[in-house]
C-alpha atoms as a PDB file:
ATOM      1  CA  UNK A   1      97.327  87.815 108.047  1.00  0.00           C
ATOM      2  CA  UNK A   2      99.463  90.715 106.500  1.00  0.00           C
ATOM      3  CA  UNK A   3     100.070  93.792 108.969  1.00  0.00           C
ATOM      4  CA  UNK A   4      98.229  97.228 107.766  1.00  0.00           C
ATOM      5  CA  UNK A   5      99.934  98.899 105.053  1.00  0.00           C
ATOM      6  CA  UNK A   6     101.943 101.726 105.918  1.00  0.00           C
ATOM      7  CA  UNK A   7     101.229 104.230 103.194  1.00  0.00           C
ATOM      8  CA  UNK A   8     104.066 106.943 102.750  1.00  0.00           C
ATOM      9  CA  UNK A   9     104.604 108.816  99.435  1.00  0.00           C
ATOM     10  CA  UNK A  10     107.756 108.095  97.021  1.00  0.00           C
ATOM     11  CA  UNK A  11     109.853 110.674  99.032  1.00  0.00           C
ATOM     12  CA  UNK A  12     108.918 109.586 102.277  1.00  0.00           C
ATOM     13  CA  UNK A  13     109.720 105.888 101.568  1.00  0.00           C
ATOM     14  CA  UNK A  14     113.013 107.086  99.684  1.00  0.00           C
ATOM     15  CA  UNK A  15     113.776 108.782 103.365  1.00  0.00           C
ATOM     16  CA  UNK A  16     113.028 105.703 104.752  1.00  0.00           C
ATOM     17  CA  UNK A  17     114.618 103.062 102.810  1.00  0.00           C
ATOM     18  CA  UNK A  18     117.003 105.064 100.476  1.00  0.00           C
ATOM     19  CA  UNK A  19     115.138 104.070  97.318  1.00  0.00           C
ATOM     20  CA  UNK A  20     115.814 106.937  94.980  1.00  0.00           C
ATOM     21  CA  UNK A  21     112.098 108.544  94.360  1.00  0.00           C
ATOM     22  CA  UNK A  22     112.664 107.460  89.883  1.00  0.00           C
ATOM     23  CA  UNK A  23     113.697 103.954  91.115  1.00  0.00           C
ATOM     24  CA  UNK A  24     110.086 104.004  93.029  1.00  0.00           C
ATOM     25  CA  UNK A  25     108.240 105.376  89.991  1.00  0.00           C
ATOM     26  CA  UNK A  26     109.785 102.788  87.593  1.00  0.00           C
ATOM     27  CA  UNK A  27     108.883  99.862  89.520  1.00  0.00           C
ATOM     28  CA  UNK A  28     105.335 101.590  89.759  1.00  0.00           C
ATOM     29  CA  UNK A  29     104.998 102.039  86.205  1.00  0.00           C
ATOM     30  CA  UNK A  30     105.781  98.936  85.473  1.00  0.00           C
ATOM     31  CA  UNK A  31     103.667  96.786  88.183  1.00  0.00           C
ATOM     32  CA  UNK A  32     106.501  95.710  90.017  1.00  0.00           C
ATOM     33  CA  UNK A  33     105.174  98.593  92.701  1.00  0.00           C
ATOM     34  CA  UNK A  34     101.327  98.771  93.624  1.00  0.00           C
ATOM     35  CA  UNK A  35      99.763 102.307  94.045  1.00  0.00           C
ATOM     36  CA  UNK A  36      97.678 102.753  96.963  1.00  0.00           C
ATOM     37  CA  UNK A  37      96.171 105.829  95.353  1.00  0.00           C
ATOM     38  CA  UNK A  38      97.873 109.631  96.198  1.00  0.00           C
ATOM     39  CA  UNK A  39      97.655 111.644  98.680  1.00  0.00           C
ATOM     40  CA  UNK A  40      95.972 115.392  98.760  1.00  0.00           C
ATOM     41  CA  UNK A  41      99.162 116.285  96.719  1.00  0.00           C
ATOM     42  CA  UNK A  42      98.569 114.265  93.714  1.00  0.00           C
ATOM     43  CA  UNK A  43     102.210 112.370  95.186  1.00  0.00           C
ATOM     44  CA  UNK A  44     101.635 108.250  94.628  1.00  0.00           C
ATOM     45  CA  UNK A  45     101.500 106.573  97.713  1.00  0.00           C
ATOM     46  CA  UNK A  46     102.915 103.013  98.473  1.00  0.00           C
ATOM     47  CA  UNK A  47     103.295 100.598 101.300  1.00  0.00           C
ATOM     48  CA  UNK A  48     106.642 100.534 103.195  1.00  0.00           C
ATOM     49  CA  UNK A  49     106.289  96.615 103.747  1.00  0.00           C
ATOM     50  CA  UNK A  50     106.458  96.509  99.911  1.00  0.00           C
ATOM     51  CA  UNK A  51     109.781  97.968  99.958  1.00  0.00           C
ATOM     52  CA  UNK A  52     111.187  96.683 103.537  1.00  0.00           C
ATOM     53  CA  UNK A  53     113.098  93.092 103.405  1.00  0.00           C
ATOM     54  CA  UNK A  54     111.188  90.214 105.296  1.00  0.00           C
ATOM     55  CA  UNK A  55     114.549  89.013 106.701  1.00  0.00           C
ATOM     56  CA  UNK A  56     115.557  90.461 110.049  1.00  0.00           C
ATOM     57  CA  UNK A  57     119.284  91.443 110.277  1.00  0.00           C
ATOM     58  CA  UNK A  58     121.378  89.058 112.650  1.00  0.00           C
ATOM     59  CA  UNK A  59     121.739  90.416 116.497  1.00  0.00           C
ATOM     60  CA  UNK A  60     125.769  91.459 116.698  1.00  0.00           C
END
């Protein structure tokens, strides 16, 4: 079972994964993204686990 989606807008999830905000839109626009609708700003919103790596980085 997937976790819940974690549904930021494009600036948000650039803040949080350093994805530039026109990187996010391209890969919207052309499917590679999915749009879980927009918030009360008319801003798309997508799921951070989308954009997140499954791999965990190695403990030092």
């Amino acid at each position: 079972m997937s976790p819940e989606p974690v549904l930021v807008d494009i600036y948000a999830a650039h803040l949080a994964t350093g994805i530039r905000p026109g990187t996010l839109r391209v890969r919207l626009h052309r499917g590679t993204l999915t749009r879980h609708g927009h918030d009360h700003q008319g801003r798309a919103l997508v799921d951070l686990h989308e954009l997140q790596p499954d791999e965990q980085p190695a403990p030092a």
